[in-house]
N, C-alpha and C. Protein backbone atom coordinates (compact mmCIF):
# COMPACT_ATOMS: atom_id res chain seq x y z
N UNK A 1 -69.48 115.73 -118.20
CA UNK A 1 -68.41 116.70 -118.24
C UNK A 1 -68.28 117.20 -119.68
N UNK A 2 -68.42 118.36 -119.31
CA UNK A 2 -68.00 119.06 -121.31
C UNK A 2 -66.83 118.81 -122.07
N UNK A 3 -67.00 118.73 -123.17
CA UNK A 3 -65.86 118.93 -123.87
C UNK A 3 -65.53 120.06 -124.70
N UNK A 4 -64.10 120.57 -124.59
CA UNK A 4 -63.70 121.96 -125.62
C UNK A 4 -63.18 121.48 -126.70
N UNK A 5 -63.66 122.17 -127.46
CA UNK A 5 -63.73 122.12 -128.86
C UNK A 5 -63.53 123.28 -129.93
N UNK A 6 -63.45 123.60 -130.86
CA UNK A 6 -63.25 124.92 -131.55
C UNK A 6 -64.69 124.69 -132.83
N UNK A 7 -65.94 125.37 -133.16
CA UNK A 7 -66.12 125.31 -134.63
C UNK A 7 -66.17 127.02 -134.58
N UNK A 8 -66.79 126.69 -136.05
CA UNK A 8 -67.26 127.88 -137.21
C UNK A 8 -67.87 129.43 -136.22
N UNK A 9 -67.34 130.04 -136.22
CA UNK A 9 -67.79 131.38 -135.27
C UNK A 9 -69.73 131.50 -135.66
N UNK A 10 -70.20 131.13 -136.78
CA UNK A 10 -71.52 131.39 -137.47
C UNK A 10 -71.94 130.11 -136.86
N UNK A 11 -71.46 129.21 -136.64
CA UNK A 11 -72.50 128.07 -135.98
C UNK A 11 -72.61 127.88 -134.61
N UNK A 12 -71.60 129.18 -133.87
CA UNK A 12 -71.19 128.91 -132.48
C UNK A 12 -72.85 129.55 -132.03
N UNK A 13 -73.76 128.89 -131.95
CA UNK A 13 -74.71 128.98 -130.62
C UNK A 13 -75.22 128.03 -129.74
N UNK A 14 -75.09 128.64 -128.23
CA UNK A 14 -75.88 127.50 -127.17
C UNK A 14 -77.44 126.58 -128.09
N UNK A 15 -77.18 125.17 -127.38
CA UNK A 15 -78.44 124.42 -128.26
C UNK A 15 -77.93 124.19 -129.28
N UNK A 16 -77.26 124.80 -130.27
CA UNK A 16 -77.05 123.66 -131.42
C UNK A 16 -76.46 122.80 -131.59
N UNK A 17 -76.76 121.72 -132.23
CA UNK A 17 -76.39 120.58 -132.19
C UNK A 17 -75.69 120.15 -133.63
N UNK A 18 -74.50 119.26 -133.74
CA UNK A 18 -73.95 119.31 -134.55
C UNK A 18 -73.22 117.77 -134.75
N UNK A 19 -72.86 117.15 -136.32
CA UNK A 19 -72.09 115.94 -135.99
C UNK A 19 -70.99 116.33 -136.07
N UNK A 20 -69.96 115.84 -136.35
CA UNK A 20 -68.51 115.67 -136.49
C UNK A 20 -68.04 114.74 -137.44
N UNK A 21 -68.12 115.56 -138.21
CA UNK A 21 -67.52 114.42 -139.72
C UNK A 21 -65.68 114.14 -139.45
N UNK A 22 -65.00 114.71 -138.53
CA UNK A 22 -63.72 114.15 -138.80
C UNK A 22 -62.92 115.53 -139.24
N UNK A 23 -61.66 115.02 -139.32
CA UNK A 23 -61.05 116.00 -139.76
C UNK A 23 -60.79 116.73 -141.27
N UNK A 24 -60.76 117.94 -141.63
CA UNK A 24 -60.50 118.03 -143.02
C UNK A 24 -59.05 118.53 -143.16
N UNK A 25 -58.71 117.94 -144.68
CA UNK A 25 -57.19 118.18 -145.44
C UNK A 25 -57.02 119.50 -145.01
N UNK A 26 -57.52 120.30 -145.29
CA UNK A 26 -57.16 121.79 -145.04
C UNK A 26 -56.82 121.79 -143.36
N UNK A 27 -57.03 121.43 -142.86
CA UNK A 27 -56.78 121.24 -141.40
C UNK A 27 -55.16 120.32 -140.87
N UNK A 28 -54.84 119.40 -141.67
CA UNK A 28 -53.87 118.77 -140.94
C UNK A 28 -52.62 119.36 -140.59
N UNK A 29 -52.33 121.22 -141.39
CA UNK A 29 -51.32 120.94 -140.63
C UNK A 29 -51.57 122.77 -140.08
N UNK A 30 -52.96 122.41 -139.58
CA UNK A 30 -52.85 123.62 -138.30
C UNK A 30 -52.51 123.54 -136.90
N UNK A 31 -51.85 124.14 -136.58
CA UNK A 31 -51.42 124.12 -135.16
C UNK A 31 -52.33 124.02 -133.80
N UNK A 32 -53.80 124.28 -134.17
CA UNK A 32 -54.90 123.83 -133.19
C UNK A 32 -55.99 122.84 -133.49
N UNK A 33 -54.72 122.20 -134.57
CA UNK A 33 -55.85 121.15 -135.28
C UNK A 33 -56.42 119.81 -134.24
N UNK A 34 -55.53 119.64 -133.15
CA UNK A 34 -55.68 119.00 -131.50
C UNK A 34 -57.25 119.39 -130.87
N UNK A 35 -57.26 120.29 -131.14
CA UNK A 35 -58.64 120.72 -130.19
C UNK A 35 -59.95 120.93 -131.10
N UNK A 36 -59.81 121.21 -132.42
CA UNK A 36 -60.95 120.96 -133.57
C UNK A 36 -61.05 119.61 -133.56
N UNK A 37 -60.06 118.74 -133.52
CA UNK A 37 -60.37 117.47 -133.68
C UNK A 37 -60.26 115.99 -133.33
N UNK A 38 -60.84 116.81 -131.89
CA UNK A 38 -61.19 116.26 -130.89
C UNK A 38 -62.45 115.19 -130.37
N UNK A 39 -63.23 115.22 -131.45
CA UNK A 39 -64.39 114.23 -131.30
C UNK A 39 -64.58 113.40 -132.20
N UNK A 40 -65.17 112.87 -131.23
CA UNK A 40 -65.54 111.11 -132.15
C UNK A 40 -66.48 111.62 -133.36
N UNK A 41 -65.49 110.71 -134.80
CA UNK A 41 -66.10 110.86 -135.92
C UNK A 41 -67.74 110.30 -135.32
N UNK A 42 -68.74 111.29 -136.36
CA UNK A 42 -70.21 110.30 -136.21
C UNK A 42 -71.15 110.36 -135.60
N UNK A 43 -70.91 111.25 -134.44
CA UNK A 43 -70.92 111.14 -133.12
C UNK A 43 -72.06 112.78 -133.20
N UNK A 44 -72.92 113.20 -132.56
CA UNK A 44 -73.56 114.18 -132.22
C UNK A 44 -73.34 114.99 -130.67
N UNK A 45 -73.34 116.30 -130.99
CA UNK A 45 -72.39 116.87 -129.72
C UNK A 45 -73.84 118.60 -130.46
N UNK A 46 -73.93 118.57 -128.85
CA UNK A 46 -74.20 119.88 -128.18
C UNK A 46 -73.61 120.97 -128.10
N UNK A 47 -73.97 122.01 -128.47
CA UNK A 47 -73.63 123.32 -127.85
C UNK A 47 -74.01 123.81 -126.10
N UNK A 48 -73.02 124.11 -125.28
CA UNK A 48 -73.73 123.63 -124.12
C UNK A 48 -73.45 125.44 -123.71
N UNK A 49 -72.02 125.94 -124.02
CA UNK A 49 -71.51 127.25 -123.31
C UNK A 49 -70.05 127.91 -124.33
N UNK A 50 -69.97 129.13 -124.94
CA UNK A 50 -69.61 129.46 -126.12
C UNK A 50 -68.60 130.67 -125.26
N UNK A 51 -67.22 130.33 -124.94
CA UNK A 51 -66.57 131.04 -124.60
C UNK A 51 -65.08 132.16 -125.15
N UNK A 52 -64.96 133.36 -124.79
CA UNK A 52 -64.30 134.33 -125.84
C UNK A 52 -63.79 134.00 -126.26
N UNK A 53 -62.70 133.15 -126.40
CA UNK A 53 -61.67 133.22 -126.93
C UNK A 53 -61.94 132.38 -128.87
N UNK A 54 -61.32 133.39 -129.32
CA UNK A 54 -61.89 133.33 -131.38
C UNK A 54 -60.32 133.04 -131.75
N UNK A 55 -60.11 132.38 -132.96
CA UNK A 55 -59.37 132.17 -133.86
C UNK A 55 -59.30 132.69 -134.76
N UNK A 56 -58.70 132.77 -136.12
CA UNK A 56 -58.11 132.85 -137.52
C UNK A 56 -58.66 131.25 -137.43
N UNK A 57 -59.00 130.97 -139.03
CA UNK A 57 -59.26 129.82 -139.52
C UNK A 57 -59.45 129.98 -140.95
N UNK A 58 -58.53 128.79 -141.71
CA UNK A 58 -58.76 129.17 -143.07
C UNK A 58 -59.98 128.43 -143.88
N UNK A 59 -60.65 127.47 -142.77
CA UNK A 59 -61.69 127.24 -143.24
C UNK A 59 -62.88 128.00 -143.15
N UNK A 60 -63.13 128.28 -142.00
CA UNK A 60 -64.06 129.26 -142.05
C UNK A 60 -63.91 130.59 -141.80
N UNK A 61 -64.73 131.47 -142.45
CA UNK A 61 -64.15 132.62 -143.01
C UNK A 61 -64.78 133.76 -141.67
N UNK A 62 -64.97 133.61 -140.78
CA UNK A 62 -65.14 134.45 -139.71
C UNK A 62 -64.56 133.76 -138.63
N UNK A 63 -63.30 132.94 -138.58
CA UNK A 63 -62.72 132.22 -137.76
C UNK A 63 -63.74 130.95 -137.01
N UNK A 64 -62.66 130.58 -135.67
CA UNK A 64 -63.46 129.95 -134.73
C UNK A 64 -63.73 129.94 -133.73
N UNK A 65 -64.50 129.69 -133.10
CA UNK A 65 -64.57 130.22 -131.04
C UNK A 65 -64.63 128.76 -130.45
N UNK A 66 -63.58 129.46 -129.13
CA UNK A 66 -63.84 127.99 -128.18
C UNK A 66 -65.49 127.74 -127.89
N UNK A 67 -66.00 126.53 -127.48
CA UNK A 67 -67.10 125.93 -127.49
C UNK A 67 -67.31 125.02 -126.23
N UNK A 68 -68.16 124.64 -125.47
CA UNK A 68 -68.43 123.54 -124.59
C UNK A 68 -69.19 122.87 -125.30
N UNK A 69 -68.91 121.54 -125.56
CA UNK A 69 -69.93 120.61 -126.26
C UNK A 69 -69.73 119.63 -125.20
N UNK A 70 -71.35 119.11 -125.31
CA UNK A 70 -71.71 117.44 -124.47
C UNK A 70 -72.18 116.65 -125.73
N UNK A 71 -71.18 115.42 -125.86
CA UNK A 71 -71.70 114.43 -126.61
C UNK A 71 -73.59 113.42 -126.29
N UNK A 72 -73.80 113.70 -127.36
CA UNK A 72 -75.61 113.30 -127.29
C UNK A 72 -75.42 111.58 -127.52
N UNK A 73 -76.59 111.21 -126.53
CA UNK A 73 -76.55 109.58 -126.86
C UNK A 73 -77.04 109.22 -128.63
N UNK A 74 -76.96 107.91 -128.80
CA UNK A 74 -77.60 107.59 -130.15
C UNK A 74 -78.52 107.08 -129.82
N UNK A 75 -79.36 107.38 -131.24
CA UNK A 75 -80.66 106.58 -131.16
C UNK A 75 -80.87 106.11 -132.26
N UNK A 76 -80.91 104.15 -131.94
CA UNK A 76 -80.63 103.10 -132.75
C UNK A 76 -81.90 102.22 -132.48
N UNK A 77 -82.32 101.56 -133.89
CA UNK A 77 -83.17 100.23 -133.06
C UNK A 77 -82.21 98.83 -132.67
N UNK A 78 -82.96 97.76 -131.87
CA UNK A 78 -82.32 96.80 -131.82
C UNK A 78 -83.32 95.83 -131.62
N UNK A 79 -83.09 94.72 -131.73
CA UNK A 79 -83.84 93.63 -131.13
C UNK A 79 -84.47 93.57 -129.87
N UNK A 80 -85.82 93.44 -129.88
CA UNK A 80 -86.56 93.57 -128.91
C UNK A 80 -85.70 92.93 -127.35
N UNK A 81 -85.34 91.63 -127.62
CA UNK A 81 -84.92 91.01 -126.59
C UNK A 81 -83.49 91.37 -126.05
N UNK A 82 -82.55 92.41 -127.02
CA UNK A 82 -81.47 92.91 -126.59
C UNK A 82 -81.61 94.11 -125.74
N UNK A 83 -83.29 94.53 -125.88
CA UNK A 83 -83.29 95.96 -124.87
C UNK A 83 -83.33 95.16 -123.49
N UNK A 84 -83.58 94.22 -123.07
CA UNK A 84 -84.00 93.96 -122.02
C UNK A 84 -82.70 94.06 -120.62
N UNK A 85 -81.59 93.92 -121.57
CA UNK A 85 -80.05 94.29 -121.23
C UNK A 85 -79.71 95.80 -120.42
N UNK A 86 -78.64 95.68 -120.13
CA UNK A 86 -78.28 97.53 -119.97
C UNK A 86 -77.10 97.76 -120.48
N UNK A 87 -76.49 96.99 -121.31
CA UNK A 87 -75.82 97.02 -122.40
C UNK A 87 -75.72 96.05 -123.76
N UNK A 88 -74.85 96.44 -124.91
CA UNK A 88 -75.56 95.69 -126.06
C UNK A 88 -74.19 95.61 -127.11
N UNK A 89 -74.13 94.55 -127.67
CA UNK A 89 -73.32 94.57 -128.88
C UNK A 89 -73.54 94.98 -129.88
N UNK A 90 -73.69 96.09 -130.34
CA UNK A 90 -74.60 96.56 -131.41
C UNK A 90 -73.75 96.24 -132.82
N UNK A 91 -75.00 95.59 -133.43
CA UNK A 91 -74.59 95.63 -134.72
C UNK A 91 -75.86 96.29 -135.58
N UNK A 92 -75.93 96.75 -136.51
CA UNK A 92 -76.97 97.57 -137.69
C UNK A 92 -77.70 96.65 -137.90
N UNK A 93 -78.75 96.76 -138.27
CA UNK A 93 -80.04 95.79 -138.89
C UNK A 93 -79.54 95.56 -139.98
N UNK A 94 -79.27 94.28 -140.60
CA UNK A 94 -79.41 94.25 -141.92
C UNK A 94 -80.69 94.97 -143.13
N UNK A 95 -80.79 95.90 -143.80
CA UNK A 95 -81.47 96.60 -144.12
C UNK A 95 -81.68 97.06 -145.40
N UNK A 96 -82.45 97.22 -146.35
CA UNK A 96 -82.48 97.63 -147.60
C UNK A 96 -83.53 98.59 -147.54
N UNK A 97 -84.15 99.22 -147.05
CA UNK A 97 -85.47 99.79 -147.64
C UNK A 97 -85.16 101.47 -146.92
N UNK A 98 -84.54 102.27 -147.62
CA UNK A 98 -83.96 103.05 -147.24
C UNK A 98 -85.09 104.07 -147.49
N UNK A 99 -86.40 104.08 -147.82
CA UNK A 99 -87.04 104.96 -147.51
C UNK A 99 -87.81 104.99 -146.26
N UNK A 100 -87.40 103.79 -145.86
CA UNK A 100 -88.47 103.65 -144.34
C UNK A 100 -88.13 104.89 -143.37
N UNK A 101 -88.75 105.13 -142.30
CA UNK A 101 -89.21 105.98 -141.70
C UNK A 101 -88.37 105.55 -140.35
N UNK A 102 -87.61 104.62 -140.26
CA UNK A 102 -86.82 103.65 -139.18
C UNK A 102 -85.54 103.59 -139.64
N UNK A 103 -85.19 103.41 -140.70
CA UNK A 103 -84.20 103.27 -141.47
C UNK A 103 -82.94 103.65 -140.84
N UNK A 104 -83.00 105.13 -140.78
CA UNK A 104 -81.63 105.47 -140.06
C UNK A 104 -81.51 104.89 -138.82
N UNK A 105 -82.11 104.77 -137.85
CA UNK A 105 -82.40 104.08 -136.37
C UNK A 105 -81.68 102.87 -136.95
N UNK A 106 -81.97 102.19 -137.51
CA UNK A 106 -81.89 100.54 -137.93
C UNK A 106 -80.37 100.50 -138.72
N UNK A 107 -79.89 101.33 -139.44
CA UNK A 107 -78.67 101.53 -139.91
C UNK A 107 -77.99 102.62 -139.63
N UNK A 108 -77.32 103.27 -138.61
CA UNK A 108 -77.07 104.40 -138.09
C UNK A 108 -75.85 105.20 -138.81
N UNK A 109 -75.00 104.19 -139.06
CA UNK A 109 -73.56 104.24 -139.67
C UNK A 109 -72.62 104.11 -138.65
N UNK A 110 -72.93 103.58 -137.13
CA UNK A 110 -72.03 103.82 -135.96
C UNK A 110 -71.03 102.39 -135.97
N UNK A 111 -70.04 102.80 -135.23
CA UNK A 111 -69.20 101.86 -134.89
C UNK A 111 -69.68 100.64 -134.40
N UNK A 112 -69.51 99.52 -134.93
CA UNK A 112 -70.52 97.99 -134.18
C UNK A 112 -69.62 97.61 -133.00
N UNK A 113 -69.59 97.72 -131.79
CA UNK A 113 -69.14 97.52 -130.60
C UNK A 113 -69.79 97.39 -129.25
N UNK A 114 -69.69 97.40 -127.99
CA UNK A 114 -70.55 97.48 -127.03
C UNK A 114 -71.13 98.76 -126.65
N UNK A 115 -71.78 98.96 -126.24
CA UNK A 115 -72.47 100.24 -126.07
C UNK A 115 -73.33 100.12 -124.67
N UNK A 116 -73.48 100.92 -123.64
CA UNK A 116 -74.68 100.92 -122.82
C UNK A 116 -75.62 101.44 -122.70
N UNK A 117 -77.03 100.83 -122.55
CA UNK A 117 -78.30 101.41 -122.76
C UNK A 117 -78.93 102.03 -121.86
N UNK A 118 -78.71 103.65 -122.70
CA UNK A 118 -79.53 104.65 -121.39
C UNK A 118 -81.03 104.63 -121.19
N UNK A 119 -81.51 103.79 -122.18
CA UNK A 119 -83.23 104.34 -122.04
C UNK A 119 -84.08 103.16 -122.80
N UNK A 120 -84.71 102.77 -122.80
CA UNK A 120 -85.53 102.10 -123.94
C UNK A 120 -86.83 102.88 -124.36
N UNK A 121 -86.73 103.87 -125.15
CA UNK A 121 -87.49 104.43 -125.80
C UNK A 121 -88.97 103.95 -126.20
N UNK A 122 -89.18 102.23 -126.65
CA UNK A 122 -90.43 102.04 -126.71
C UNK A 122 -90.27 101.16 -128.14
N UNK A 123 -91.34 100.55 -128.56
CA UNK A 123 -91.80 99.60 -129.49
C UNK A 123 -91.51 100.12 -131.12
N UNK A 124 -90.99 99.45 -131.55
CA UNK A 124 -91.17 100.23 -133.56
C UNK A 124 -92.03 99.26 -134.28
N UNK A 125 -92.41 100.05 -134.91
CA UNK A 125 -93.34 99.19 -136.25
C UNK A 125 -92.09 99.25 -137.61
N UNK A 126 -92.25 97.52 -137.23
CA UNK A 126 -90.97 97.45 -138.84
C UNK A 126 -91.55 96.73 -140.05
N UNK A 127 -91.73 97.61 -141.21
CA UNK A 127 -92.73 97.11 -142.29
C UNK A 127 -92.04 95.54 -142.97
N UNK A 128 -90.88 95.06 -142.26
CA UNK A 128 -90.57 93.94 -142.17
C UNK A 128 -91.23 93.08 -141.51
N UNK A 129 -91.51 93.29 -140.40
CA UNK A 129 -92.17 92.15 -139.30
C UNK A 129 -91.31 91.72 -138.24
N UNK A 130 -90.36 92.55 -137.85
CA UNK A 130 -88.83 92.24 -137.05
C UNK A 130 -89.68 92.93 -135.77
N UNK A 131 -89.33 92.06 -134.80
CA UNK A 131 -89.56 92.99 -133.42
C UNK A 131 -88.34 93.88 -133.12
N UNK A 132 -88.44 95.35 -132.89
CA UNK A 132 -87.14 96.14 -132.71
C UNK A 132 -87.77 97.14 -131.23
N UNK A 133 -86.92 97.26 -130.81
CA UNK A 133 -86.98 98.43 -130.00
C UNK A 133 -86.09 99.21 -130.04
N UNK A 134 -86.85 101.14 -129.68
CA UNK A 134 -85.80 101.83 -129.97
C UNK A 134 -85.08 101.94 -128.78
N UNK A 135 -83.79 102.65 -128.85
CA UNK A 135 -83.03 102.92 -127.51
C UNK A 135 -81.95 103.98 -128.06
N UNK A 136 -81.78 104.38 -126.66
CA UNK A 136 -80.51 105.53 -126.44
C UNK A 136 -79.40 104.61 -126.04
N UNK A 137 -78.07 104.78 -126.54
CA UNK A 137 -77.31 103.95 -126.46
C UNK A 137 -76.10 104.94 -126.56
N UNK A 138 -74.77 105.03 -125.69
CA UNK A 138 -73.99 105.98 -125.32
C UNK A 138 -72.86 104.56 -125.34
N UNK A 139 -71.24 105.43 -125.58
CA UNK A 139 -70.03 104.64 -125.31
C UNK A 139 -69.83 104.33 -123.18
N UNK A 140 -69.46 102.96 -123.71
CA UNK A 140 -69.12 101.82 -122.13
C UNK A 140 -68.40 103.12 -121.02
N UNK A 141 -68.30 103.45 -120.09
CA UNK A 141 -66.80 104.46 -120.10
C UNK A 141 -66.02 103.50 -119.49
């Protein structure tokens, strides 16, 4: 099911994809600040269907248009033996090597909580020696 949302009239197109950093100061005391900020900090969301109705906005300078966004699963590694599950306690890899090529997968910045696993994506090579697998991983509902 979609969610409505308001952004930037210049970023409003079907297909793009976007995170949600949260709310900004300039925002707290707008009167449709309810429906801009509306999604989970962190979180990656779709452009799905971009409907008339536009705003005034003092952040962005060609206002904003209502939006249909679908929140996108994450894609995290985990322990081989936790994919075997269809859900997971996720916690981040402990991790230092921030140029790796896995890195973000392995440290996402997401909330460490339960999560359920839509997919198991397949095997990673970790220049550690850790067995990981990747996966799509979406909130419990």
């Amino acid at each position: 099911m979609p969610l409505i949302t308001l952004v930037g009239k210049k970023m409003a197109k079907e297909g793009e994809e976007f995170v949600y950093l949260g709310i900004n100061d300039i925002c707290r005391g707008c009167r449709l600040k309810t429906v801009c900020s509306n999604l989970q900090e962190g979180r990656t969301y779709r452009i799905v269907k971009i409907r008339d109705k536009t705003h005034e906005c003092p952040l962005h300078e060609e206002g904003v248009v209502v939006v249909e966004v679908e929140k996108l699963p994450i894609e995290v590694n985990i322990k081989k033996e936790e994919a075997e599950a269809t859900a997971v306690s996720y916690h981040a890899i402990k991790c230092d090597r921030v140029l790796c090529d896995e890195y973000d997968a392995c440290v996402p910045g997401i909330r460490e909580k339960d999560y359920r696993i839509l997919e198991v994506v397949g095997d990673v090579k970790c220049p550690r020696g850790l067995s990981l697998k990747k996966v799509l991983i979406d909130d419990i509902k």
